[in-house]
C-alpha atoms as a PDB file:
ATOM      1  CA  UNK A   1     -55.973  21.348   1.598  1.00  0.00           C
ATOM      2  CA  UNK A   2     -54.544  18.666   4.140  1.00  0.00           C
ATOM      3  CA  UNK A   3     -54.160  16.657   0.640  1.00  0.00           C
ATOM      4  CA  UNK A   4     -51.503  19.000  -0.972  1.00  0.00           C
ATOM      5  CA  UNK A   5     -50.054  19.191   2.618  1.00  0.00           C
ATOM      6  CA  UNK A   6     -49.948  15.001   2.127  1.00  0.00           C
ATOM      7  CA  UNK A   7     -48.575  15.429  -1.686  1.00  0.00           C
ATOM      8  CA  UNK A   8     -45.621  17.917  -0.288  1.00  0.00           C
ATOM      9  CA  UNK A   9     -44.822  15.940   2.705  1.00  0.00           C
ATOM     10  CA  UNK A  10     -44.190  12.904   0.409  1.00  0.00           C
ATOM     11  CA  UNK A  11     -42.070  14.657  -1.605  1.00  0.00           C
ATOM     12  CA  UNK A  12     -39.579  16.094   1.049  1.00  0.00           C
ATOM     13  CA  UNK A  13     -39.777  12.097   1.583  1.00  0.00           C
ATOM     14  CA  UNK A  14     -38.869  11.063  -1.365  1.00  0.00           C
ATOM     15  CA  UNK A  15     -36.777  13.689  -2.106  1.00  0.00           C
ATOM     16  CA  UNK A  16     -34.464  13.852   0.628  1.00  0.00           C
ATOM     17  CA  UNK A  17     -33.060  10.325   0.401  1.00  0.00           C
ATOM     18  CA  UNK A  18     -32.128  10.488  -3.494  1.00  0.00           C
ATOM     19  CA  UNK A  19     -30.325  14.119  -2.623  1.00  0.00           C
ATOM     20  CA  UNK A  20     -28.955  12.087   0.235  1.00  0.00           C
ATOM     21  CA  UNK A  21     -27.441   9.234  -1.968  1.00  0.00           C
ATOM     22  CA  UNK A  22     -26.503  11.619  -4.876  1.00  0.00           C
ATOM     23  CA  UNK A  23     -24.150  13.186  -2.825  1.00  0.00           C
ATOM     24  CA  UNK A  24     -22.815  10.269  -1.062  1.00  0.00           C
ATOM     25  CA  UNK A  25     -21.949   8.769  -4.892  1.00  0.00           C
ATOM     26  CA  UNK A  26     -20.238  12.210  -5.848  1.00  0.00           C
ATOM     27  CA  UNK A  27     -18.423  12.141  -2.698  1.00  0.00           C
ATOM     28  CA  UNK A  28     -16.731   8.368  -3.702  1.00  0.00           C
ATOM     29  CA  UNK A  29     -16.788   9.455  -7.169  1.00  0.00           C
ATOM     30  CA  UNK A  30     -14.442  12.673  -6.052  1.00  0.00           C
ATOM     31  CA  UNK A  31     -12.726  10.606  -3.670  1.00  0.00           C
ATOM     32  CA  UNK A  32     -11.576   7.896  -6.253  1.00  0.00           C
ATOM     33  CA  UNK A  33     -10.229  10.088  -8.933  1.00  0.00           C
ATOM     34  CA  UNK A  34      -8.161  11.899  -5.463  1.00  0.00           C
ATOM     35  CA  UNK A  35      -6.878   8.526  -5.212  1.00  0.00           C
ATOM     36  CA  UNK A  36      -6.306   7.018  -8.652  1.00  0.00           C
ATOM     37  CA  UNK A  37      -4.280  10.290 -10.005  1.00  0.00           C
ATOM     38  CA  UNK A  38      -0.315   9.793 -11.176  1.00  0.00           C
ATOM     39  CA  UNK A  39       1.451  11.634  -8.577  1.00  0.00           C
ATOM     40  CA  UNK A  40       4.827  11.643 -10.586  1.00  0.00           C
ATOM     41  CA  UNK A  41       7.701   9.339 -10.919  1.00  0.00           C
ATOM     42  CA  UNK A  42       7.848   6.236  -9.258  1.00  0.00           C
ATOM     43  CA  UNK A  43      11.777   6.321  -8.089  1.00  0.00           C
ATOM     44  CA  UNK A  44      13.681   9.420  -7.914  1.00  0.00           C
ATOM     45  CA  UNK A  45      18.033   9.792  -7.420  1.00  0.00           C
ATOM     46  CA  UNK A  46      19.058   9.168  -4.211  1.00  0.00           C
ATOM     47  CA  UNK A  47      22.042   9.756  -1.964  1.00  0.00           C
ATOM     48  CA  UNK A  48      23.710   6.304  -2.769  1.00  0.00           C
ATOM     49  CA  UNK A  49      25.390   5.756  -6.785  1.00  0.00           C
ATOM     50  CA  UNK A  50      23.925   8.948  -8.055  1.00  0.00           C
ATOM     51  CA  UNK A  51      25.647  11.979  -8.530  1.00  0.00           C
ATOM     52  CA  UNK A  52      24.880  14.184  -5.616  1.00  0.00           C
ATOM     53  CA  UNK A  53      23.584  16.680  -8.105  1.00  0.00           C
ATOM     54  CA  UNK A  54      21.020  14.414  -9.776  1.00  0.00           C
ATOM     55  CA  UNK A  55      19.033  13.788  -5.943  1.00  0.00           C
ATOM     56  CA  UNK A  56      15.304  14.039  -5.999  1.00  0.00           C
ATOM     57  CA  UNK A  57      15.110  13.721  -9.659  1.00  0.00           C
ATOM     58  CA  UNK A  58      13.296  11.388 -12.086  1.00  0.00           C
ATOM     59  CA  UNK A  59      15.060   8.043 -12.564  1.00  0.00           C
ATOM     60  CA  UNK A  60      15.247   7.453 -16.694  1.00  0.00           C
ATOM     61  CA  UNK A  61      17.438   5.580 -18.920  1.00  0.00           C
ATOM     62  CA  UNK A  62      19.792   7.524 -21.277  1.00  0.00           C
ATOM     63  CA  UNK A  63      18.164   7.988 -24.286  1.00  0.00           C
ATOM     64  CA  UNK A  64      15.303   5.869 -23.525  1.00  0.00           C
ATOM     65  CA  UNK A  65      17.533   2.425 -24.003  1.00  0.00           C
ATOM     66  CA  UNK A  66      18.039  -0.261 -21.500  1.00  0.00           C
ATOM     67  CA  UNK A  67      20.581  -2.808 -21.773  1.00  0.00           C
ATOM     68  CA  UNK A  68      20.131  -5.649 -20.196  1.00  0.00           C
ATOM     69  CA  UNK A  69      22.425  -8.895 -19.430  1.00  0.00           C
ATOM     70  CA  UNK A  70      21.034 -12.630 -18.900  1.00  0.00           C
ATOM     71  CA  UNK A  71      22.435 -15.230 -16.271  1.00  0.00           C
ATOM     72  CA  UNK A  72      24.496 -18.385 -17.824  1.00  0.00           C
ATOM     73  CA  UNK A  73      22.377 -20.984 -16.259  1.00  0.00           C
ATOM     74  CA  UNK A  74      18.855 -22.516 -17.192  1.00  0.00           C
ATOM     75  CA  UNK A  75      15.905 -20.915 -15.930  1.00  0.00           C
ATOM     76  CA  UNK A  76      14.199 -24.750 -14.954  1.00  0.00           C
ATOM     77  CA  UNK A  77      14.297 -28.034 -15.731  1.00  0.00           C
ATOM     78  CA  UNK A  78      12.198 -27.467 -18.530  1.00  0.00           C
ATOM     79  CA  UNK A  79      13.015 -24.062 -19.661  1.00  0.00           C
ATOM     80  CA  UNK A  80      16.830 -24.134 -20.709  1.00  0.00           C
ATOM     81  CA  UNK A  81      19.106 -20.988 -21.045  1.00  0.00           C
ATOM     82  CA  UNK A  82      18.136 -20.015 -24.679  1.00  0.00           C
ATOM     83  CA  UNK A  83      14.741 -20.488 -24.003  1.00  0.00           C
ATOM     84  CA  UNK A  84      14.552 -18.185 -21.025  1.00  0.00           C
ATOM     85  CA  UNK A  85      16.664 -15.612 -22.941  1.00  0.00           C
ATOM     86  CA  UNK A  86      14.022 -15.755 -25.915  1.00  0.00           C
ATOM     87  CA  UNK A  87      11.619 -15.525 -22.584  1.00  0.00           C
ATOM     88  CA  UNK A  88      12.711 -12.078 -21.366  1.00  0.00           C
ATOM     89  CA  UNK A  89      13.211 -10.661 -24.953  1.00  0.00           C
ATOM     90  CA  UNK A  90       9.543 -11.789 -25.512  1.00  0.00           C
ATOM     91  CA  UNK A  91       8.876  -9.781 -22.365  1.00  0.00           C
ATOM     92  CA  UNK A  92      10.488  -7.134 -22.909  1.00  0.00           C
ATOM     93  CA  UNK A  93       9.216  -6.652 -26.417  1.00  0.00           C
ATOM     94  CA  UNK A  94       5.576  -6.125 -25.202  1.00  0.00           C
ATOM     95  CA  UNK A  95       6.654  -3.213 -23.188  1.00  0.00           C
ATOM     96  CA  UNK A  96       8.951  -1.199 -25.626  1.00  0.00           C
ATOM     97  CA  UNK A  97       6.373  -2.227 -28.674  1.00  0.00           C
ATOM     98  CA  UNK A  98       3.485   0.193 -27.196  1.00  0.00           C
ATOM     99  CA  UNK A  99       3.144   3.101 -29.208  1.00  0.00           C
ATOM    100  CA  UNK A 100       3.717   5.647 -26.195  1.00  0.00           C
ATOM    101  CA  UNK A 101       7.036   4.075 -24.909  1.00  0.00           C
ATOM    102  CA  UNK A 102       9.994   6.102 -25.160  1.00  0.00           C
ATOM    103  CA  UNK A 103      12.512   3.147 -24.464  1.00  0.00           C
ATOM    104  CA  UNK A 104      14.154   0.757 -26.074  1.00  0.00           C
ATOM    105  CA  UNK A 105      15.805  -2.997 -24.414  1.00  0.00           C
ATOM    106  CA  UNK A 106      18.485  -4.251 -25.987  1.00  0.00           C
ATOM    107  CA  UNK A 107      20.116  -7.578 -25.273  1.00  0.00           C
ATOM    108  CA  UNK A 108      23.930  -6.736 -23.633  1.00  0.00           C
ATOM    109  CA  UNK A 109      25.038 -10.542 -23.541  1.00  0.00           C
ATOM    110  CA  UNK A 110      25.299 -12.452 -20.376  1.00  0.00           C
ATOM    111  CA  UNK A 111      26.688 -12.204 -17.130  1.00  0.00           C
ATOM    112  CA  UNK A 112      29.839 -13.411 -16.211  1.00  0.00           C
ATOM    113  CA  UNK A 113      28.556 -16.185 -14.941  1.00  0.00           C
ATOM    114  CA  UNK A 114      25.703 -18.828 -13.692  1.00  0.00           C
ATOM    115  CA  UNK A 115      24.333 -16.817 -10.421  1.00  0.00           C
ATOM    116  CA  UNK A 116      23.025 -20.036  -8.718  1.00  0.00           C
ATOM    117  CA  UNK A 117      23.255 -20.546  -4.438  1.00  0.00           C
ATOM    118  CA  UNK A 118      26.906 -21.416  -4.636  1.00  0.00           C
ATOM    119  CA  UNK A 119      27.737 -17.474  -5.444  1.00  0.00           C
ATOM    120  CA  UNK A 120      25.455 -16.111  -3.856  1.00  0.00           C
ATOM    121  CA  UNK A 121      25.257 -16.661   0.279  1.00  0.00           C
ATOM    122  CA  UNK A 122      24.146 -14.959   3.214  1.00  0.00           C
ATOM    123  CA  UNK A 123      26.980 -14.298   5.560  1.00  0.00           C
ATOM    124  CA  UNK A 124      27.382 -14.841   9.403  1.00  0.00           C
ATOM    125  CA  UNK A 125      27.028 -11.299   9.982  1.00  0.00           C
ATOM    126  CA  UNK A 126      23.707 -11.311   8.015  1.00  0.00           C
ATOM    127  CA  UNK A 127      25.369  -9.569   4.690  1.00  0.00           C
ATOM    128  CA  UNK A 128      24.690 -11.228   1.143  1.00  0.00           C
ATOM    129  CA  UNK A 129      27.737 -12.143  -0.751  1.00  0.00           C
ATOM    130  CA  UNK A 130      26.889 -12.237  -4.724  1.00  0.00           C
ATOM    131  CA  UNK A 131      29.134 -11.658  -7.734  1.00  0.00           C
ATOM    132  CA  UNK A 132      29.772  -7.830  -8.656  1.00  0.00           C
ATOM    133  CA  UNK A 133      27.895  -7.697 -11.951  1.00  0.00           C
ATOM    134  CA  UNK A 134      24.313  -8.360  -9.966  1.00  0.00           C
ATOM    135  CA  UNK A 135      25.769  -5.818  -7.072  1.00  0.00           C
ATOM    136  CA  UNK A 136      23.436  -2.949  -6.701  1.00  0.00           C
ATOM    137  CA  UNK A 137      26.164  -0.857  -7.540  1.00  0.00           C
ATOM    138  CA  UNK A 138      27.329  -2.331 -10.470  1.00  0.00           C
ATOM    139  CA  UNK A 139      27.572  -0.062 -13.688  1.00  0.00           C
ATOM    140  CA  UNK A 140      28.807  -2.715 -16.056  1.00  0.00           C
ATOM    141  CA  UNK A 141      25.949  -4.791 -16.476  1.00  0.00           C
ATOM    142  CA  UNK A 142      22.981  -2.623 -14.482  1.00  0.00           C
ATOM    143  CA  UNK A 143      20.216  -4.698 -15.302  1.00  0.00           C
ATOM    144  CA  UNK A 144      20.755  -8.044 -14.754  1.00  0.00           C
ATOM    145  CA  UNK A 145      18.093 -10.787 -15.270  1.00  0.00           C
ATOM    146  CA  UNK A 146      18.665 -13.812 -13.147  1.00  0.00           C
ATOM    147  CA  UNK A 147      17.884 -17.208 -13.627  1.00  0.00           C
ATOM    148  CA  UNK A 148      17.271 -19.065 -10.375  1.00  0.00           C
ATOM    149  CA  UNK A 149      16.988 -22.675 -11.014  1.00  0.00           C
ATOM    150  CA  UNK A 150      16.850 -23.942  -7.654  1.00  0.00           C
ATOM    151  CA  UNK A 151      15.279 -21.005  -5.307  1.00  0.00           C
ATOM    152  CA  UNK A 152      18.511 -20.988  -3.452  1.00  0.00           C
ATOM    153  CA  UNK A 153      18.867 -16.993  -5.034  1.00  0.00           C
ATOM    154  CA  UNK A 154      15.554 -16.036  -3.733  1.00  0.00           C
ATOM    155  CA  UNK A 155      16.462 -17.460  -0.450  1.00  0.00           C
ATOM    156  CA  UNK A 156      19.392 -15.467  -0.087  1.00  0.00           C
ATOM    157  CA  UNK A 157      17.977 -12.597  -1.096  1.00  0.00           C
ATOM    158  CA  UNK A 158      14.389 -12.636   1.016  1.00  0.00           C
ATOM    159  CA  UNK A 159      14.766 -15.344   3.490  1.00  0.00           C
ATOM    160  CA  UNK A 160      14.598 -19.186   3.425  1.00  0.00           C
ATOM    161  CA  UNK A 161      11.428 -20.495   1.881  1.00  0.00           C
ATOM    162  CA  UNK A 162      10.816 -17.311  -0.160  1.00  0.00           C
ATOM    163  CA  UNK A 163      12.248 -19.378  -3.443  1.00  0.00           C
ATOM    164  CA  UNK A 164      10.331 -22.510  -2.713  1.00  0.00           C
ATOM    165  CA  UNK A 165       7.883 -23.798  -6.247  1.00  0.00           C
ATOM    166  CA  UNK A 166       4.863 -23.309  -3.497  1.00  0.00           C
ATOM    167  CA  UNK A 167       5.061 -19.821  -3.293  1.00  0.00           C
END
């Protein structure tokens, strides 16, 4: 008898421990697919450019196409301005060529200019000055791909050193 009692005891032993670590791996199991699931859209309408009666809803492009518009100037020394355009089509093109992908880019032209650090400065005040067709509220051209050959754009934009080739 105090050998079964042995055998038993052993196996609340060994038992315990594997129930123990089962349900610590279903509990990050659970946990991760919590975490990982789409919640919805990314960006939704706000109060600013929308219609009021579009706020809280799904950002989407009409009819699935986005035009986009390139900046005059070269991208870098060693990627000129046609190369960089052929660049972001190329990019583009693996995004709208997946089977599932309900949109469509389509090349508008360019900007109205070269958007370089001569056009586009931060102020005294703190405020960014930049031509209207890369304004956030620009409806003309409202994606627009710039080319910053220098940094100087970044700079502007995110502080100075943000656009240096280190970062």
């Amino acid at each position: 008898m105090p050998r079964d009692v042995t055998m038993k005891n052993c196996m609340a032993c060994t038992t315990r421990p594997f129930l123990l670590r089962l349900a610590i791996a279903a509990g990050i199991v659970l946990l991760g697919v919590l975490m990982c699931r789409a919640g919805g859209p990314k960006h939704v309408a706000g109060t600013s450019y929308f219609d009021p009666g579009v706020t809280g809803r799904a950002l989407t492009w009409p009819q699935g196409i986005i035009t986009y518009y390139t900046d005059q100037g070269n991208l870098s020394p060693l990627l000129s301005n046609s190369s960089a355009n052929s660049f972001v089509a190329g990019a583009f093109s693996v995004w709208t060529s997946v089977s599932t992908a309900a949109v469509v880019a389509n090349n508008g032209g360019s900007l109205a200019e070269d958007v370089n650090g001569t056009n586009v400065t931060v102020n005294a005040d703190g405020s960014i000055s930049m031509p209207a067709d890369i304004q956030p509220s620009t409806v003309g051209a409202p994606v627009g791909i710039v080319y910053d050959y220098d940094g100087s754009v970044t700079d502007a934009l995110l502080g100075a050193g943000a656009g240096g080739s280190s970062q």
